[in-house]
N, C-alpha and C. Protein backbone atom coordinates (compact mmCIF):
# COMPACT_ATOMS: atom_id res chain seq x y z
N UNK A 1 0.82 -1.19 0.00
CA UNK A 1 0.00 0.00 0.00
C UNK A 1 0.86 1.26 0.00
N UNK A 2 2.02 0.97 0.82
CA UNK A 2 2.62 2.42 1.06
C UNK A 2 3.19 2.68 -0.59
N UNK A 3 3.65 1.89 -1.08
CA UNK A 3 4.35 1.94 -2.52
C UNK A 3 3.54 2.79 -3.71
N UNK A 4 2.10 1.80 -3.25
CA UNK A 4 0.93 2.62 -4.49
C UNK A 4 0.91 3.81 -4.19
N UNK A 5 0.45 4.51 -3.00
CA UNK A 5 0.25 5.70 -2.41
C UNK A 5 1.78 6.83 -3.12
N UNK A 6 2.65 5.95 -2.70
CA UNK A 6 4.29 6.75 -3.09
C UNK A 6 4.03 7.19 -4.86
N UNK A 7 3.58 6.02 -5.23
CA UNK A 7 3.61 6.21 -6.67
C UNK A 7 3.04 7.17 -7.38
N UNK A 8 1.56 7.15 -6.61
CA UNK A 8 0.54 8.06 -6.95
C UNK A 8 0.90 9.65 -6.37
N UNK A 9 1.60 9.85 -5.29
CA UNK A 9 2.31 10.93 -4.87
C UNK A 9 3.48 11.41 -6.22
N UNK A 10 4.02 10.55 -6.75
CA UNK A 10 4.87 11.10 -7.41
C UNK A 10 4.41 11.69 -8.67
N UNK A 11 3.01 11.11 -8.61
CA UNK A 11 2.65 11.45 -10.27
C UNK A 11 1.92 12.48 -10.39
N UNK A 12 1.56 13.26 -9.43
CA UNK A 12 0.75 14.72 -8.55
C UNK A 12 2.34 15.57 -8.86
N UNK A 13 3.47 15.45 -8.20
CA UNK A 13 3.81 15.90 -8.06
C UNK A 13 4.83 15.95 -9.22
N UNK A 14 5.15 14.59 -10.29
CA UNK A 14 5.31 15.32 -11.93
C UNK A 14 4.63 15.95 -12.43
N UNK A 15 2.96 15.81 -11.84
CA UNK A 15 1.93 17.16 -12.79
C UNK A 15 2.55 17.86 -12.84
N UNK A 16 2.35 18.17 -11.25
CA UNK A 16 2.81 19.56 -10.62
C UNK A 16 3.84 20.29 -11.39
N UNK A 17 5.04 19.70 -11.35
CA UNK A 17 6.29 20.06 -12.10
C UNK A 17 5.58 20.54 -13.42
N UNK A 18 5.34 19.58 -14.65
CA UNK A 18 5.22 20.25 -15.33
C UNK A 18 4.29 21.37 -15.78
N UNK A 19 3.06 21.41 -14.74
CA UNK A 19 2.60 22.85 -14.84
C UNK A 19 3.51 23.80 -14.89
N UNK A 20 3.84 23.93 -13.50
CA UNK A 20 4.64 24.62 -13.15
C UNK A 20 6.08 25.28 -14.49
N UNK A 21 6.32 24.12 -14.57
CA UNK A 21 7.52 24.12 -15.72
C UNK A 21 7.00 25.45 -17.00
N UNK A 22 5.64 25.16 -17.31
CA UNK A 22 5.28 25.66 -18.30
C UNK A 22 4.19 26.55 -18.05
N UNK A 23 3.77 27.25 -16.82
CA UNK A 23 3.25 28.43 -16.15
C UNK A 23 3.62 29.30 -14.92
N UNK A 24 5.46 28.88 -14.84
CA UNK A 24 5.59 29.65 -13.63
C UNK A 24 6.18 30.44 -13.48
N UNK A 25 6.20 31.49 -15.11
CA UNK A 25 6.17 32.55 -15.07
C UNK A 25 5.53 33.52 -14.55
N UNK A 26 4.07 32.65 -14.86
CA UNK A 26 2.87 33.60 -14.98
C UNK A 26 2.95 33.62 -12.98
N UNK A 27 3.48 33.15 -12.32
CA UNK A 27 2.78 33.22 -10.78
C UNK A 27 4.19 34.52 -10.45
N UNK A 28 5.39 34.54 -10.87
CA UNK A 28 6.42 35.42 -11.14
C UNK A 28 6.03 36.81 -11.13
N UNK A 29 4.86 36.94 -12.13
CA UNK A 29 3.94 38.19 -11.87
C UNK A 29 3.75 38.51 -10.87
N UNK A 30 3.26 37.80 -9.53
CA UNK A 30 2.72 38.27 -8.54
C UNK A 30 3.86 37.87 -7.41
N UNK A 31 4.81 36.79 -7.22
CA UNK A 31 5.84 36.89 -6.81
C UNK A 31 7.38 36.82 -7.38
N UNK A 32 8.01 37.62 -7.26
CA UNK A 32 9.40 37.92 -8.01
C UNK A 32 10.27 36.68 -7.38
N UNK A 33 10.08 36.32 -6.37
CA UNK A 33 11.52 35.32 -6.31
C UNK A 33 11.15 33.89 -6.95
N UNK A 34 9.89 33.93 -7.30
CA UNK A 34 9.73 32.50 -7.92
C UNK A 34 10.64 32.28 -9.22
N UNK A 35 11.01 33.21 -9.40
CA UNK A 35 12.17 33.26 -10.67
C UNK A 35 13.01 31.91 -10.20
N UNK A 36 13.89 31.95 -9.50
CA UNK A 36 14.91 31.49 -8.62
C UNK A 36 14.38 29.69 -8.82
N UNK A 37 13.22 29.38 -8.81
CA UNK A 37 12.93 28.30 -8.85
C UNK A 37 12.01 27.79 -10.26
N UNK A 38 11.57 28.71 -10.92
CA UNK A 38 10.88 28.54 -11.88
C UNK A 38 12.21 28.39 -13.44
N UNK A 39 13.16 29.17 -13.58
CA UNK A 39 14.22 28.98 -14.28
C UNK A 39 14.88 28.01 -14.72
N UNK A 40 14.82 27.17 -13.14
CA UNK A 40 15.61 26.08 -13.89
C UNK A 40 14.55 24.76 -13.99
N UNK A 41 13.25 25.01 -13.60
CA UNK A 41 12.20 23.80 -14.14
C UNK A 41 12.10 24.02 -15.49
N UNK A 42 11.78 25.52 -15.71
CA UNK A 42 11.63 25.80 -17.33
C UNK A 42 12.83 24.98 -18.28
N UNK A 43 13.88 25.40 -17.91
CA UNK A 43 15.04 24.99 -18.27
C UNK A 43 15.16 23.67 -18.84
N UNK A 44 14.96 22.53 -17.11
CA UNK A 44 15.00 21.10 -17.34
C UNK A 44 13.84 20.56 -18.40
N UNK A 45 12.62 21.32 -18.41
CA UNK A 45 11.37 21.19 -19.54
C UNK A 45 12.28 21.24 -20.55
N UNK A 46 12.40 22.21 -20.78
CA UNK A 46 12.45 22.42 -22.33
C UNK A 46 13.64 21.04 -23.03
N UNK A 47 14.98 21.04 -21.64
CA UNK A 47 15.70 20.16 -22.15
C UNK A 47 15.73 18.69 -22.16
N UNK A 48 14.61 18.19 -21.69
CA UNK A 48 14.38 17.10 -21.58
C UNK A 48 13.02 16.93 -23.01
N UNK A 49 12.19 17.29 -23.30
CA UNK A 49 11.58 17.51 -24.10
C UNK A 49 12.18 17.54 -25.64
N UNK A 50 13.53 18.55 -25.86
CA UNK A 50 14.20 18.89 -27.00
C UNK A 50 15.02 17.48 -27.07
N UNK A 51 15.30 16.73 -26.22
CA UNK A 51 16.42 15.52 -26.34
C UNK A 51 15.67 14.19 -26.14
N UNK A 52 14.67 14.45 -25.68
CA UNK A 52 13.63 13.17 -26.02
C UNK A 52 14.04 12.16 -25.34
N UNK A 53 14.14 12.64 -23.84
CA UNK A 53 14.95 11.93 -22.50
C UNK A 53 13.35 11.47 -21.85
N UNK A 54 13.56 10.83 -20.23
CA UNK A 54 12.62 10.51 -19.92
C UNK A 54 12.76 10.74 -18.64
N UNK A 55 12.19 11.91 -18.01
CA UNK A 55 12.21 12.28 -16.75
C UNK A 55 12.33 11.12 -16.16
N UNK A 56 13.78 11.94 -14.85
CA UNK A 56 13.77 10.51 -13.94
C UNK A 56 12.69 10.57 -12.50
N UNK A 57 11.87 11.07 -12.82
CA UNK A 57 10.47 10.98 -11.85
C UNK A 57 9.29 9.83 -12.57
N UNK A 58 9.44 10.06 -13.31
CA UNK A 58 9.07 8.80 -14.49
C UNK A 58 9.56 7.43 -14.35
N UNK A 59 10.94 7.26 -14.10
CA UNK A 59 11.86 6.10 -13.28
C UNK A 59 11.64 5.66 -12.06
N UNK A 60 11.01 6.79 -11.50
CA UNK A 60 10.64 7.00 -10.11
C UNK A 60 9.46 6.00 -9.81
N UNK A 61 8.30 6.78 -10.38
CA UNK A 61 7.11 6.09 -10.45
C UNK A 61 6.72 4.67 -11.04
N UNK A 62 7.53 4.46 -12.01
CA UNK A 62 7.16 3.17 -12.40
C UNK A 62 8.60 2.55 -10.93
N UNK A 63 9.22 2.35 -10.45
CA UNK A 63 10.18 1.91 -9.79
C UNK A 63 8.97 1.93 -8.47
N UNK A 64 8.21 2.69 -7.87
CA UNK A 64 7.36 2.75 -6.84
C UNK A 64 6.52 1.23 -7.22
N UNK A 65 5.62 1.19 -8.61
CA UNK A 65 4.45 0.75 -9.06
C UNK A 65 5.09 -0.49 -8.86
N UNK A 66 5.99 -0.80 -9.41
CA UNK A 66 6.57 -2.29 -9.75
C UNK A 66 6.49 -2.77 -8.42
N UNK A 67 7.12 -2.16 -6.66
CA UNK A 67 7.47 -2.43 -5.98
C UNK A 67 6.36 -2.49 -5.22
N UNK A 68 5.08 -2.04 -5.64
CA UNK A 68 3.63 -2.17 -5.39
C UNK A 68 2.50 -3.22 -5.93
N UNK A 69 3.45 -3.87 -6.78
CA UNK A 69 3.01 -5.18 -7.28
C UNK A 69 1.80 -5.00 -7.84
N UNK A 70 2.34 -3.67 -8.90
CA UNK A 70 1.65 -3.06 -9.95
C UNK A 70 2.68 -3.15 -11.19
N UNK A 71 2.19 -3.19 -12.61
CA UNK A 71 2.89 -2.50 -13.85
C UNK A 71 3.52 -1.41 -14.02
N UNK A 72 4.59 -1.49 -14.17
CA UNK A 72 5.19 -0.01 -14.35
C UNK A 72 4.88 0.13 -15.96
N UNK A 73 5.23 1.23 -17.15
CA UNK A 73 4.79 1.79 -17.68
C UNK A 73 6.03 1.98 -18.72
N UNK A 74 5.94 2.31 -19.97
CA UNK A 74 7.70 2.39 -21.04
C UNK A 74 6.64 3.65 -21.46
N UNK A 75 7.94 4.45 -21.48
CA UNK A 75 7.86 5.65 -21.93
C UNK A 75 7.89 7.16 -21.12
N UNK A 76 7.22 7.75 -21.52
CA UNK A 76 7.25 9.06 -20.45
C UNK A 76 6.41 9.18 -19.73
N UNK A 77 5.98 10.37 -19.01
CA UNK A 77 4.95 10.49 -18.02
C UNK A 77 3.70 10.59 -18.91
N UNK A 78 3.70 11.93 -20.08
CA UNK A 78 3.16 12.51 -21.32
C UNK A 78 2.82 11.80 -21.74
N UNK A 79 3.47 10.52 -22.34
CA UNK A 79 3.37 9.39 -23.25
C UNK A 79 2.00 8.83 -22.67
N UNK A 80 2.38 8.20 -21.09
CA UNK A 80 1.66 7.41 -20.41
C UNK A 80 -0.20 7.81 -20.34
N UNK A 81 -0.01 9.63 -19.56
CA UNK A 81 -0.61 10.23 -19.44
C UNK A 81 -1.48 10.86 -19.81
N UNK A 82 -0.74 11.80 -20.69
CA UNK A 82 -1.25 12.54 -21.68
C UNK A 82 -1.50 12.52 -22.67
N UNK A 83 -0.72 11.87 -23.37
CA UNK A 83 -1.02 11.33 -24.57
C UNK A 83 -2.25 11.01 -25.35
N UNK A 84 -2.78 10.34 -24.89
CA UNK A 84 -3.93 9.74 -25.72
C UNK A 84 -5.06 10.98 -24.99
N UNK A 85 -4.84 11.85 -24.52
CA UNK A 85 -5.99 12.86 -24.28
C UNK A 85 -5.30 14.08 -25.20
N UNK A 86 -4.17 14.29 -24.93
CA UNK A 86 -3.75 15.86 -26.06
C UNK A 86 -2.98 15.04 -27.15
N UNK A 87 -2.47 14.14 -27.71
CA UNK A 87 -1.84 13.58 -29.00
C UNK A 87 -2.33 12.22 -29.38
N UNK A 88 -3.78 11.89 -29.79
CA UNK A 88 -4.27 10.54 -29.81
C UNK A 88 -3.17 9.92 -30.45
N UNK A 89 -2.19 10.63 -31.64
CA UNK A 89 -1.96 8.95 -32.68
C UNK A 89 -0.82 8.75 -32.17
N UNK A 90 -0.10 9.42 -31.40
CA UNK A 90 1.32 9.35 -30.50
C UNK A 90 2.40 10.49 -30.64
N UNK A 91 3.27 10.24 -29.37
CA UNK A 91 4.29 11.07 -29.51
C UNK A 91 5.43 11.24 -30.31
N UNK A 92 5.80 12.26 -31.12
CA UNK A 92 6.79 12.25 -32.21
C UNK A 92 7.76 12.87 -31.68
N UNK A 93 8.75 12.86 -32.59
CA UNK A 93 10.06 13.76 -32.16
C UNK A 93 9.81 15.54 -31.92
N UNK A 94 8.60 15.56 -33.39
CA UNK A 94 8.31 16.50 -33.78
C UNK A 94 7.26 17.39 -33.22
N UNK A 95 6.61 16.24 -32.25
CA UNK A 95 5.69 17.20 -31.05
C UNK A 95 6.72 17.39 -29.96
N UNK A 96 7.39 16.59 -29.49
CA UNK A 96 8.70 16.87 -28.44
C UNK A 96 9.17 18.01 -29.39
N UNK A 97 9.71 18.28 -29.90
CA UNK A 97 10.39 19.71 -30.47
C UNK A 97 8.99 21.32 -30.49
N UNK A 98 7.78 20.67 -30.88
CA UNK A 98 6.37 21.78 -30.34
C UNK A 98 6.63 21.75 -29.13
N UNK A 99 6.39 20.72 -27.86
CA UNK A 99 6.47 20.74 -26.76
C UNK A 99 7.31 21.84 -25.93
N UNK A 100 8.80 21.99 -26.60
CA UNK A 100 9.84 22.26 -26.06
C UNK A 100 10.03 23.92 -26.63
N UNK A 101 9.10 24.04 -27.48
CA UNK A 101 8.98 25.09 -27.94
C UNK A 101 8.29 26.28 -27.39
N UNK A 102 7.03 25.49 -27.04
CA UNK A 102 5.66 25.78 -26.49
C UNK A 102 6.32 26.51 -24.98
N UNK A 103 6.98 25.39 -24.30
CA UNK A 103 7.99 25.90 -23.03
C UNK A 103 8.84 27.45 -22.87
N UNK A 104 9.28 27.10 -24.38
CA UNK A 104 10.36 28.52 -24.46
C UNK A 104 9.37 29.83 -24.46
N UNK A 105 8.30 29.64 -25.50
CA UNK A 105 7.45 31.03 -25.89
C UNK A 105 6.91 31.21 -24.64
N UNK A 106 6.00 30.19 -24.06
CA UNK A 106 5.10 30.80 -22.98
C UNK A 106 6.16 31.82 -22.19
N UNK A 107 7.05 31.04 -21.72
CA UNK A 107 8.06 31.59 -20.88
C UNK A 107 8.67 32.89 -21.35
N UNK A 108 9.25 32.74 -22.21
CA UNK A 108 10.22 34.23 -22.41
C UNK A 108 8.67 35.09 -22.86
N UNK A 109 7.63 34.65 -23.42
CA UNK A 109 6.60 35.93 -23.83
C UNK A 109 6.26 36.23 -22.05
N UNK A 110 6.52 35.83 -20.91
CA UNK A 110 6.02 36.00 -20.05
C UNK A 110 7.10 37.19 -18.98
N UNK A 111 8.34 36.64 -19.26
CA UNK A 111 9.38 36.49 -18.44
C UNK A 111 9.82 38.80 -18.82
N UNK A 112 9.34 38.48 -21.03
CA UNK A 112 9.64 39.25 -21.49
C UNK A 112 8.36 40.67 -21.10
N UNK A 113 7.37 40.69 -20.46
CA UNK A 113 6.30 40.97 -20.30
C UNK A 113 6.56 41.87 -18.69
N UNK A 114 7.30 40.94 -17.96
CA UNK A 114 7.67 41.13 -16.54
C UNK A 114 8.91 42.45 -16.85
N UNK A 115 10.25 42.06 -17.78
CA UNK A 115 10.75 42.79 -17.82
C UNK A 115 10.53 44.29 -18.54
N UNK A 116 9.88 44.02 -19.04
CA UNK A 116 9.02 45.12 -19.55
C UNK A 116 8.20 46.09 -18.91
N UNK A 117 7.46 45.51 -17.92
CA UNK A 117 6.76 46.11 -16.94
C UNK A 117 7.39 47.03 -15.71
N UNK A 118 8.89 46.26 -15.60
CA UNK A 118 9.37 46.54 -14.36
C UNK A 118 10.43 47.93 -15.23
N UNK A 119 10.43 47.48 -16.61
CA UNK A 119 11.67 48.84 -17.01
C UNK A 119 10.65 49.99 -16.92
N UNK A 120 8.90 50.02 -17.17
CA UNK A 120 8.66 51.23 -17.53
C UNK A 120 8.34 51.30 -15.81
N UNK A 121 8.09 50.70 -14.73
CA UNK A 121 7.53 51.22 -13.56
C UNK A 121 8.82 52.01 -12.79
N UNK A 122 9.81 51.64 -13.49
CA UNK A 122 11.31 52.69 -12.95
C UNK A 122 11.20 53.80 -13.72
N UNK A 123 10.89 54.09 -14.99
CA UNK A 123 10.80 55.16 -15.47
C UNK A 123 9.75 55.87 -14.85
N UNK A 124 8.73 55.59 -14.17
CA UNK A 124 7.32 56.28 -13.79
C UNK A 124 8.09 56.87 -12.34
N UNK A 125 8.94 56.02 -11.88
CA UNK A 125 9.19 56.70 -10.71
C UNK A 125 10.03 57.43 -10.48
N UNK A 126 10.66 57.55 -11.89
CA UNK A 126 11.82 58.98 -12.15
C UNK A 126 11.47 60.63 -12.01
């Protein structure tokens, strides 16, 4: 039991990540030091995505499941997960390269939005 529970904990908390990974700019808006931690999730997104690696939380969870005397799972979290709800016919290289893309724009259109905001609120207070 404790294993399933672990497993299912981990897979909340790869959501989590990759929300995060790919909206935590947008919370940056309202707190500035989330930078500090949002940078390098963005980061590991994009580069795990562009190289068509397989998160090792993914290793994680199926390594929990197995030891729960459950199936573990080949492939990614996405693959497992998501897949057949946002990419029915499967994952390509070429949606991993959208994916990793999708990562960069949200982010720098966000990141670029912040810096923007903060150059003209110094000029207002000149």
């Amino acid at each position: 039991m404790f294993f399933q529970l672990a497993a299912e904990a981990v897979l909340l908390i790869h959501l989590a990540f990759i929300v995060f990974a790919l909206f935590g700019a947008a919370i940056a808006t309202r707190w500035r030091w989330i930078i500090i931690f949002h940078l390098p999730a963005a980061t590991w997104g994009f580069f795990v995505e562009l190289t068509g690696r397989i998160c090792p939380l993914t290793y994680l969870e199926n390594y929990l499941r197995v030891r729960a005397g459950l199936s573990g799972y080949t492939g990614s979290f996405i693959e497992h997960y998501l897949l057949a709800v946002i990419y029915p016919v499967g994952l390509t290289r070429e949606i991993q390269f959208i994916l990793a893309g999708g990562v960069a724009v949200v982010n720098i259109a966000i990141y670029g939005w912040l810096y923007w905001r903060g150059s003209h609120e110094k000029i207002d207070m000149i």
